[in-house]
N, C-alpha and C. Protein backbone atom coordinates (compact mmCIF):
# COMPACT_ATOMS: atom_id res chain seq x y z
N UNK A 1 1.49 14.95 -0.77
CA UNK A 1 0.64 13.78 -0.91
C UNK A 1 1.49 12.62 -1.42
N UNK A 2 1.07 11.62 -1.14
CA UNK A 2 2.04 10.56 -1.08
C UNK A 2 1.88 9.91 -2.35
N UNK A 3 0.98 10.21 -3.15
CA UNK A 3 0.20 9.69 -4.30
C UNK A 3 1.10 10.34 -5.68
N UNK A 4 1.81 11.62 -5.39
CA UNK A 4 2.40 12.21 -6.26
C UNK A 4 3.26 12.39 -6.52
N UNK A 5 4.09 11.55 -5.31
CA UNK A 5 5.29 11.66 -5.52
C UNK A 5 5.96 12.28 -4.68
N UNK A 6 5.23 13.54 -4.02
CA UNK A 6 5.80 14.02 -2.73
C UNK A 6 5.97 13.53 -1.73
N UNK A 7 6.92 13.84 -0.75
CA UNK A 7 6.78 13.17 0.96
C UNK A 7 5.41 13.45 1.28
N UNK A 8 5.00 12.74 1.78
CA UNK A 8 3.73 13.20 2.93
C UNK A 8 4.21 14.10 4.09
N UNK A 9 3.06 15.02 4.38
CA UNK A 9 3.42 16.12 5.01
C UNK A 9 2.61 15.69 6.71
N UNK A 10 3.13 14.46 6.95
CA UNK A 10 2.90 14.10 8.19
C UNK A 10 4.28 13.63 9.00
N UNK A 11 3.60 14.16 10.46
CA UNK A 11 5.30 13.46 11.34
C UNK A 11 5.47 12.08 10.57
N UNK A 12 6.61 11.58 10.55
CA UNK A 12 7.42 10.07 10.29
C UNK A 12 6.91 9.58 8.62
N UNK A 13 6.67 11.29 7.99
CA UNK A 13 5.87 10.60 7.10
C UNK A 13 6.34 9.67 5.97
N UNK A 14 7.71 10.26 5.55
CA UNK A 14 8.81 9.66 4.91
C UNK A 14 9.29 8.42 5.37
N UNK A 15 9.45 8.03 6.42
CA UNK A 15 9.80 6.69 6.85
C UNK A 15 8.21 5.39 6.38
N UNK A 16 6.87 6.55 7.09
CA UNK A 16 6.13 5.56 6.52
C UNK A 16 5.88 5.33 5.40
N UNK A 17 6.04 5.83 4.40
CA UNK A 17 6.21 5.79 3.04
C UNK A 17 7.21 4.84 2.66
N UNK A 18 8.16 4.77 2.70
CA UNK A 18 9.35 4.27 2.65
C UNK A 18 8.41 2.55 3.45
N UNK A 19 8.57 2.30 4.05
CA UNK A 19 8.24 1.42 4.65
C UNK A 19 6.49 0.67 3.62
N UNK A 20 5.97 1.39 3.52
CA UNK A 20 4.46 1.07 2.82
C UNK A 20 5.06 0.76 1.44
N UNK A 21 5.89 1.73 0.57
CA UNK A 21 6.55 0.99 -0.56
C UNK A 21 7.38 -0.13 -0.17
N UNK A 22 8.05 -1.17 0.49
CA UNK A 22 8.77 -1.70 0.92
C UNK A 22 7.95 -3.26 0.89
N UNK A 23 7.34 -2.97 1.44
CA UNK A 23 5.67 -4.01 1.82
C UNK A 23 4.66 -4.16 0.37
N UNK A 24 4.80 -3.00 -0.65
CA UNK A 24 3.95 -3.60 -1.66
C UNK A 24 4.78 -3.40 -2.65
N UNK A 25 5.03 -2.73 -2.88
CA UNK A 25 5.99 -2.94 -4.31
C UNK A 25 7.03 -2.71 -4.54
N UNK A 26 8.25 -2.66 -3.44
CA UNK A 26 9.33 -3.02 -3.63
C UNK A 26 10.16 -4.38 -3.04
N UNK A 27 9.46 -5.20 -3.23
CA UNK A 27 9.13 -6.12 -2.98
C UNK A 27 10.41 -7.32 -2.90
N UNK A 28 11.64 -7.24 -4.07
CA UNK A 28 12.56 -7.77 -3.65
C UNK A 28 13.74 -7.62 -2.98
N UNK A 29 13.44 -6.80 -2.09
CA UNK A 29 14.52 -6.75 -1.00
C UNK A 29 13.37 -6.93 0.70
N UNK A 30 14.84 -7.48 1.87
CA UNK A 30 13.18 -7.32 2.95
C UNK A 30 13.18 -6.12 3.33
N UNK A 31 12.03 -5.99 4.00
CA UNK A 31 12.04 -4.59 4.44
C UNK A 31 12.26 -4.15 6.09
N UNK A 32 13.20 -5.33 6.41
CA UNK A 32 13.61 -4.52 7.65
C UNK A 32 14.47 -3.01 7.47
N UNK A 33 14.91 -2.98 7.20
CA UNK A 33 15.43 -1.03 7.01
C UNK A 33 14.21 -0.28 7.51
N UNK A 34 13.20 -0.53 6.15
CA UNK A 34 12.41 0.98 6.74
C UNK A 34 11.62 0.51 7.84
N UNK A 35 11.54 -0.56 8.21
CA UNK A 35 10.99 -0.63 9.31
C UNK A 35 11.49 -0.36 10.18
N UNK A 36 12.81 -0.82 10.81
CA UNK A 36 13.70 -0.13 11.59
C UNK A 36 13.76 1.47 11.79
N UNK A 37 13.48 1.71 10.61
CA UNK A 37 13.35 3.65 10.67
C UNK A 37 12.06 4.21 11.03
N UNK A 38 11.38 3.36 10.17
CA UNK A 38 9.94 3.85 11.26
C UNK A 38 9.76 3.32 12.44
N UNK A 39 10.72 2.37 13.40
CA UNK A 39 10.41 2.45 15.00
C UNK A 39 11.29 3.57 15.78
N UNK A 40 12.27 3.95 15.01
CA UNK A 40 13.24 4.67 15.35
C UNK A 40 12.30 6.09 15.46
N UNK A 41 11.53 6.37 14.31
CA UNK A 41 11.19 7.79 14.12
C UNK A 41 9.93 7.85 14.78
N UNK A 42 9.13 7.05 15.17
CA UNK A 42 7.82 7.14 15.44
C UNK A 42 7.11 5.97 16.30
N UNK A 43 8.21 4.33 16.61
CA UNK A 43 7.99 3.88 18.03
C UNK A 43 7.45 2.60 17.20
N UNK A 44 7.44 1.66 17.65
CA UNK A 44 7.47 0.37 17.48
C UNK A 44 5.78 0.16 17.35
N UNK A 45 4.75 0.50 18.36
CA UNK A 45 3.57 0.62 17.75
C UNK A 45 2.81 1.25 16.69
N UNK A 46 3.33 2.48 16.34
CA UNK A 46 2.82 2.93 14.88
C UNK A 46 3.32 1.98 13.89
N UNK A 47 4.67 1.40 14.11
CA UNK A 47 5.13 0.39 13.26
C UNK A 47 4.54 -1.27 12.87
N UNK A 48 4.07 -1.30 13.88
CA UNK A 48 3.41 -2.94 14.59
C UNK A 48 2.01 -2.15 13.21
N UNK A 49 1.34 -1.04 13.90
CA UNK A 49 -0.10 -0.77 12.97
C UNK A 49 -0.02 -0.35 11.67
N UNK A 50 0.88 0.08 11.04
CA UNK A 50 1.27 0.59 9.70
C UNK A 50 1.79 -0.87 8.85
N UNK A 51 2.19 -1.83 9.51
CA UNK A 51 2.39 -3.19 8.54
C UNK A 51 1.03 -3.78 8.70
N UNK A 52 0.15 -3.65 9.78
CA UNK A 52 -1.06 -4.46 9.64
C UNK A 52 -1.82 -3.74 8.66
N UNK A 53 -1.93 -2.76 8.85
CA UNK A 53 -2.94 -2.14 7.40
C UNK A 53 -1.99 -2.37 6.12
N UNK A 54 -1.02 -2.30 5.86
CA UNK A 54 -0.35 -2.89 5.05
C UNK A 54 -1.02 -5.05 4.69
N UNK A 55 -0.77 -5.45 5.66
CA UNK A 55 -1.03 -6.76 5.20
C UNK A 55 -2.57 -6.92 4.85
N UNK A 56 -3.36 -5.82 5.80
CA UNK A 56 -4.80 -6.36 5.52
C UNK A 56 -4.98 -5.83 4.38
N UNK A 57 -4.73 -4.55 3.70
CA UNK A 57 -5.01 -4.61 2.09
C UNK A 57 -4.63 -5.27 0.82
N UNK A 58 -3.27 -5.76 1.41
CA UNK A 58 -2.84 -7.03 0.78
C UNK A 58 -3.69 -8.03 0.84
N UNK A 59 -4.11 -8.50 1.96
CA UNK A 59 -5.04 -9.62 1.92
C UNK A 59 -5.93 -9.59 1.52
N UNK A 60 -6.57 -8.24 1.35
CA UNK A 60 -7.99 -7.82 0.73
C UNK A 60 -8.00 -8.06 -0.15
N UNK A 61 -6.78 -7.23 -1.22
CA UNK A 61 -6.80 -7.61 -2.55
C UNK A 61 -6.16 -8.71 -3.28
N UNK A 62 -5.90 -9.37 -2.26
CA UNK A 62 -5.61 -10.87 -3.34
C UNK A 62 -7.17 -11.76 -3.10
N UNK A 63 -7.50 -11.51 -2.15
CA UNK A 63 -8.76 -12.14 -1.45
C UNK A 63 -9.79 -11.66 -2.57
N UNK A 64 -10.08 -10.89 -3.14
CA UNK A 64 -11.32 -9.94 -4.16
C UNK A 64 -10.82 -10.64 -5.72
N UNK A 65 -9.71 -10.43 -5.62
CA UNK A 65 -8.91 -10.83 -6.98
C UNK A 65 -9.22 -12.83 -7.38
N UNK A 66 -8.75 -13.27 -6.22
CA UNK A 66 -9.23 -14.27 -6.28
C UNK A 66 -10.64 -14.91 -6.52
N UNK A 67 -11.28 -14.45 -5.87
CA UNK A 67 -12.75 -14.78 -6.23
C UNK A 67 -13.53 -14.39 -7.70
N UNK A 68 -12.84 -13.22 -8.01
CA UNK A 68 -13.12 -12.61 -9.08
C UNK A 68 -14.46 -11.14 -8.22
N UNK A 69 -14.10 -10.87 -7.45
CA UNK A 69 -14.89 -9.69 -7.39
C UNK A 69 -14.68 -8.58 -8.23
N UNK A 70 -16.18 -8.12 -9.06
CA UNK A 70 -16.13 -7.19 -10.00
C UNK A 70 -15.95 -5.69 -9.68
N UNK A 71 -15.35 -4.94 -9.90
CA UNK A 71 -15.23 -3.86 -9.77
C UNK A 71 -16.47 -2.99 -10.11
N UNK A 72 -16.95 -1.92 -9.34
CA UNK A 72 -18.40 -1.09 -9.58
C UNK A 72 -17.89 -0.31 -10.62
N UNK A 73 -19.15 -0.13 -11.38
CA UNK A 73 -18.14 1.01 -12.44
C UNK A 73 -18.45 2.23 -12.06
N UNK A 74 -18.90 2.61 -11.01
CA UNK A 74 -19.06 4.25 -10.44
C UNK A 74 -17.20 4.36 -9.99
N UNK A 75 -16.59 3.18 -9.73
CA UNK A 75 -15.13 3.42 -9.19
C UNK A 75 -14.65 2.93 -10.49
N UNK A 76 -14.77 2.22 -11.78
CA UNK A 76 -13.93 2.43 -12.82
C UNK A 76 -12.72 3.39 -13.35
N UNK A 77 -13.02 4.86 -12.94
CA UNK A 77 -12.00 5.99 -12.93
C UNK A 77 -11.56 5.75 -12.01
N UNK A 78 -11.74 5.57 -10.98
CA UNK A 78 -10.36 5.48 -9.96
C UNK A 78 -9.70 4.22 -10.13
N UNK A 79 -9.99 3.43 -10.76
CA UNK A 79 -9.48 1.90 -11.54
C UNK A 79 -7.64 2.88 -12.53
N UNK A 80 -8.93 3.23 -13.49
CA UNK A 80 -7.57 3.89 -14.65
C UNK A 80 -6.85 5.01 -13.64
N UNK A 81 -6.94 5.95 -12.93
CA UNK A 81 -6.20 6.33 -12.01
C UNK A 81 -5.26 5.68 -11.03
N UNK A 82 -5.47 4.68 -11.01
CA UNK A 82 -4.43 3.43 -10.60
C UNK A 82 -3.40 2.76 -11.97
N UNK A 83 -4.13 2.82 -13.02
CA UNK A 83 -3.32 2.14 -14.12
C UNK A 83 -3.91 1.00 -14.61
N UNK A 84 -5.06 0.96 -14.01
CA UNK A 84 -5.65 -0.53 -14.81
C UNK A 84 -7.13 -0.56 -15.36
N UNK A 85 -7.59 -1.23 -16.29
CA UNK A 85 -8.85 -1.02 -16.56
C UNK A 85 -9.66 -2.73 -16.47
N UNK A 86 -10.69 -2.29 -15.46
CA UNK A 86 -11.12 -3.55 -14.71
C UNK A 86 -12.05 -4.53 -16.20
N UNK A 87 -12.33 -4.30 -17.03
CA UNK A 87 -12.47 -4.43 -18.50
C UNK A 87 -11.51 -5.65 -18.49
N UNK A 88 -9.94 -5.54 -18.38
CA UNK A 88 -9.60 -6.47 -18.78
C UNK A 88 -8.93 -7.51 -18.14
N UNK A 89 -9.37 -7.32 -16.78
CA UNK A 89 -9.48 -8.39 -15.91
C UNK A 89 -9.97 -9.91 -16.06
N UNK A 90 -9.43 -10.61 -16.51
CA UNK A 90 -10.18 -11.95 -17.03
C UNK A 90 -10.69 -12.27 -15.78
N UNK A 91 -12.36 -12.68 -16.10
CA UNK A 91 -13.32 -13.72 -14.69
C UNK A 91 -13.32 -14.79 -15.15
């Protein structure tokens, strides 16, 4: 699971990983490399669709953040399971 630290146990899964960290939070370098490796390993369209879901959750969450959309607190634990507690989110 990709969440734990392990490779993901999918074809190209390591490249997409590599590539999805690249795009959100490793942020100062570009990320042509792993992109390059994920067209290499798995073809230029999984690559083309793996940065768009990449940008659209980016966009999501600056888009929510911005407005100040409140977080439900039925998802509060999966908040602190991320590392943050929506509590101290200034609105």
């Amino acid at each position: 699971m990709v969440a734990d630290g392990r490779e993901p146990s999918i074809p190209f899964g390591p490249e997409l990983r590599a590539l999805t960290d690249a795009l959100t939070t490793a942020t100062d370098a570009e990320p042509e490399p792993q992109r390059d490796a994920l067209v290499a390993a798995a073809g230029p369209l999984v690559a083309e669709r793996a940065i768009g879901v990449c940008a659209t959750f980016q966009m999501m969450n600056r888009l929510l953040d911005g407005v100040g959309a409140p977080v439900r607190r039925s998802l509060h634990p999966l908040a602190a399971e991320l590392g943050f507690d929506p509590a101290e989110i200034p609105r």
